[in-house]
C-alpha atoms as a PDB file:
ATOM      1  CA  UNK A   1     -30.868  75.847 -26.213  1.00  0.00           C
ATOM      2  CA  UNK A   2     -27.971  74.604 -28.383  1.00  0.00           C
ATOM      3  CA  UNK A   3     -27.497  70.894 -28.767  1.00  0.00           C
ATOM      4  CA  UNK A   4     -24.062  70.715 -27.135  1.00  0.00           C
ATOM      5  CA  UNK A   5     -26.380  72.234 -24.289  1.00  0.00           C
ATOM      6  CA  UNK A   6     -28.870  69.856 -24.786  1.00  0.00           C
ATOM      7  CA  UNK A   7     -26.423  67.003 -24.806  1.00  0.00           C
ATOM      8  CA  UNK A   8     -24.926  68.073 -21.901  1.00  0.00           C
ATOM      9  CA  UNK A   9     -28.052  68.077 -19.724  1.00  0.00           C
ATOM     10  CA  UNK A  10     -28.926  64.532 -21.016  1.00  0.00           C
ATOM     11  CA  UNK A  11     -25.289  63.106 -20.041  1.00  0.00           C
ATOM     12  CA  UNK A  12     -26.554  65.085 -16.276  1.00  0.00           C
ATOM     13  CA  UNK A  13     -30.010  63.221 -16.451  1.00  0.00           C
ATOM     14  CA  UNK A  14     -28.688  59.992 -17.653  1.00  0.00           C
ATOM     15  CA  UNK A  15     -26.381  59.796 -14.038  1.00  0.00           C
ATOM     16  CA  UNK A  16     -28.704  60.957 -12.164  1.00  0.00           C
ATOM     17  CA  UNK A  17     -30.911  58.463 -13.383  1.00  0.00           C
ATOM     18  CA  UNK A  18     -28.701  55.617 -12.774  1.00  0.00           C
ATOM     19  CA  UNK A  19     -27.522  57.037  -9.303  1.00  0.00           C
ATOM     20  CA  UNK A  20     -31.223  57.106  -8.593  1.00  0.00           C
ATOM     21  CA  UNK A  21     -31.678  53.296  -8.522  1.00  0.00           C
ATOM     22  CA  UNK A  22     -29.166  52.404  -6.122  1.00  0.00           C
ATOM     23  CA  UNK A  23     -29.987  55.522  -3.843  1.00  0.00           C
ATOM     24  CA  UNK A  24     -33.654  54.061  -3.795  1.00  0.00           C
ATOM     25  CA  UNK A  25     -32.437  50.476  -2.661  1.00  0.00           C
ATOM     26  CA  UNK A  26     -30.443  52.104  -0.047  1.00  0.00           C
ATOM     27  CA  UNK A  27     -33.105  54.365   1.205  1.00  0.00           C
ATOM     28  CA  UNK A  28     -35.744  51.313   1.261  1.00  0.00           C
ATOM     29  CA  UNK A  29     -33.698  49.168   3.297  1.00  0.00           C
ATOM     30  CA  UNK A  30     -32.241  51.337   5.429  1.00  0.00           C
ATOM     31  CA  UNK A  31     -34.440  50.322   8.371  1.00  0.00           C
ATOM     32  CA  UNK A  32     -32.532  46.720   7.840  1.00  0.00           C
ATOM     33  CA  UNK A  33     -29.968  45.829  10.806  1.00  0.00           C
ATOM     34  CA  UNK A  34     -27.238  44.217   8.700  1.00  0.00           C
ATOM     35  CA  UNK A  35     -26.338  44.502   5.159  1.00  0.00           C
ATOM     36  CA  UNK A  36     -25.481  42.003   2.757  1.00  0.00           C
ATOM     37  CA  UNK A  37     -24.813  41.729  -1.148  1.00  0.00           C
ATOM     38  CA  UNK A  38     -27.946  39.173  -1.467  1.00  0.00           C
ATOM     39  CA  UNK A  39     -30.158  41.624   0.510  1.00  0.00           C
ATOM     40  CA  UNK A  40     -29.191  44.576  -1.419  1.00  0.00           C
ATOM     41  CA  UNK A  41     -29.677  42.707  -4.558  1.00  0.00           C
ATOM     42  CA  UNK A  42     -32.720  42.179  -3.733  1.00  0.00           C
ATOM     43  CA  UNK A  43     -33.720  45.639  -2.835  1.00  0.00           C
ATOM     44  CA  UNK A  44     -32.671  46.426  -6.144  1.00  0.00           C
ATOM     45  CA  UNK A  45     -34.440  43.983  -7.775  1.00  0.00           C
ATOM     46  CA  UNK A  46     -37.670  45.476  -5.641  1.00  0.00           C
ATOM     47  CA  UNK A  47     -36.814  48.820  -7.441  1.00  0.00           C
ATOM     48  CA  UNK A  48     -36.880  47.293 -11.097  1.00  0.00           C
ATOM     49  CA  UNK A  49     -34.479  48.507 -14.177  1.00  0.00           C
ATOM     50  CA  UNK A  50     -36.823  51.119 -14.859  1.00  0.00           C
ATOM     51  CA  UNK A  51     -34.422  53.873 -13.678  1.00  0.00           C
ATOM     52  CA  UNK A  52     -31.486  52.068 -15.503  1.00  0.00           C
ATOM     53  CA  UNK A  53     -33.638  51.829 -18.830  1.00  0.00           C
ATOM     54  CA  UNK A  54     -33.964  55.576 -18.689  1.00  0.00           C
ATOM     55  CA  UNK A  55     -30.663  56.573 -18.205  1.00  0.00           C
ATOM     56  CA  UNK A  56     -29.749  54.115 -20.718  1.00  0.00           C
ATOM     57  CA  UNK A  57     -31.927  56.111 -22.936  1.00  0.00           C
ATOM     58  CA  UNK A  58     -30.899  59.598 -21.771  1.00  0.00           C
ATOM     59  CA  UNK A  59     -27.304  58.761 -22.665  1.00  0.00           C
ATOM     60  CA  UNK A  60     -27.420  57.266 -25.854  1.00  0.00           C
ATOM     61  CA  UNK A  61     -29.796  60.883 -26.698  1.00  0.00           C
ATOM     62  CA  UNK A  62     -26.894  62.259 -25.338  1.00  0.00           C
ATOM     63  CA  UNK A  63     -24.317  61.438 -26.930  1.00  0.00           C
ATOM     64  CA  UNK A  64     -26.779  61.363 -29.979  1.00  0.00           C
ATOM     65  CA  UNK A  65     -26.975  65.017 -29.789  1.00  0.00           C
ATOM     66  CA  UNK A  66     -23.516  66.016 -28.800  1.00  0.00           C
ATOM     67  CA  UNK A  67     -22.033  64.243 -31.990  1.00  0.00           C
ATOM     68  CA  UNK A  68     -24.794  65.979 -33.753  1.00  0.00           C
ATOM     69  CA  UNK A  69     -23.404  69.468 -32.471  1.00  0.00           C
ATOM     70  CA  UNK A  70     -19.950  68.495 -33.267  1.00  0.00           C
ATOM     71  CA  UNK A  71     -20.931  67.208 -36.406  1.00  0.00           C
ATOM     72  CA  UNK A  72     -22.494  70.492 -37.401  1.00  0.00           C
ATOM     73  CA  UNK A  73     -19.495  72.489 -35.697  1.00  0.00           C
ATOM     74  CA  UNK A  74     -16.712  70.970 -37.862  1.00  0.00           C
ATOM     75  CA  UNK A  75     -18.896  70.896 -41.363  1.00  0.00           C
ATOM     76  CA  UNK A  76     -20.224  74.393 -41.007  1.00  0.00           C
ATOM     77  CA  UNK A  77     -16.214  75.214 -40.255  1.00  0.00           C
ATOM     78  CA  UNK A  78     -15.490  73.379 -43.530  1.00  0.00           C
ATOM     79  CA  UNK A  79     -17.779  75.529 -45.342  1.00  0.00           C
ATOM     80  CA  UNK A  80     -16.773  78.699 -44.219  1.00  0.00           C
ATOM     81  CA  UNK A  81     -13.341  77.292 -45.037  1.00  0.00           C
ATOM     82  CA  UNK A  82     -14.237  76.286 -48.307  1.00  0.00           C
ATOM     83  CA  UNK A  83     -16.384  79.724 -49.455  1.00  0.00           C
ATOM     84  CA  UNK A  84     -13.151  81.728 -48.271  1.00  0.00           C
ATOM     85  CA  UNK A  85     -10.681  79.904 -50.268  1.00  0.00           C
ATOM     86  CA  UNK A  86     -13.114  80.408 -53.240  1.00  0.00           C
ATOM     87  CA  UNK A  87     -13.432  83.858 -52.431  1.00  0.00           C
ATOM     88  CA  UNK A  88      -9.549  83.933 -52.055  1.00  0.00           C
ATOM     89  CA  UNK A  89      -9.023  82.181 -55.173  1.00  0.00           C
ATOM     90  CA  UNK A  90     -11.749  84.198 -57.379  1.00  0.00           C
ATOM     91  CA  UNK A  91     -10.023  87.446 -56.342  1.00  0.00           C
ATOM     92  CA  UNK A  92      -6.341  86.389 -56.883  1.00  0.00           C
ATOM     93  CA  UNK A  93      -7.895  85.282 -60.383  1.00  0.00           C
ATOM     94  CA  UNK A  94      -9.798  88.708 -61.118  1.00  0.00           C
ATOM     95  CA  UNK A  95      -6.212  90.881 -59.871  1.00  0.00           C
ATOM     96  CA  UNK A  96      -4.138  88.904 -62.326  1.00  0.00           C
ATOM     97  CA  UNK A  97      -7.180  89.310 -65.191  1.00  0.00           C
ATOM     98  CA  UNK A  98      -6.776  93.368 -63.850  1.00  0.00           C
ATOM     99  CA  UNK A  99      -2.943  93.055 -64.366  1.00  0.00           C
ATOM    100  CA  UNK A 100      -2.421  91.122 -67.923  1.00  0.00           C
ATOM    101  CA  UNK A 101      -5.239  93.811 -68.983  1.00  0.00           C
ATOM    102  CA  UNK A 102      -3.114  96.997 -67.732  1.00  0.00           C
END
């Protein structure tokens, strides 16, 4: 799996995770006649930050490894870059050598 893939899946895992929480304090009090912010807080508060520490964690890993696949991307372009414009420049240099000689 490549790590733009990777990165990708942990950007998917990261919302999930945070959708997660508030889909869990919904669920738990939906047996609850009315709704209210405190009430909901508090259902939240029931479910912990677990979820939200984890898709903390999943994005910053992430991003982590999609900058690491850009990263690689652009500096393995630069090299490829760089070794044709030396390959460029070393024959240019060996046809005029061929050309002063003749």
């Amino acid at each position: 799996m490549s790590r733009r893939t990777t990165g990708t899946l942990l950007l998917v895992i990261a919302a999930f995770l945070y959708g997660v929480r508030y889909l869990s304090a919904a669920i738990f009090g939906s047996g609850v006649n009315s709704w209210d912010s405190d009430l909901f807080q508090g259902m939240l508060n029931y479910i912990g930050t677990a979820p939200r520490n984890w898709s903390i964690a999943a994005l910053i890993m992430g991003l982590f490894y999609l900058i690491w696949a850009e990263y690689e991307s652009t500096s393995s372009k630069t090299r490829e870059s760089l070794k044709r414009f030396v390959s460029y420049e070393t024959v240019d240099q060996e046809a005029e050598s061929r050309n002063k000689t003749e």
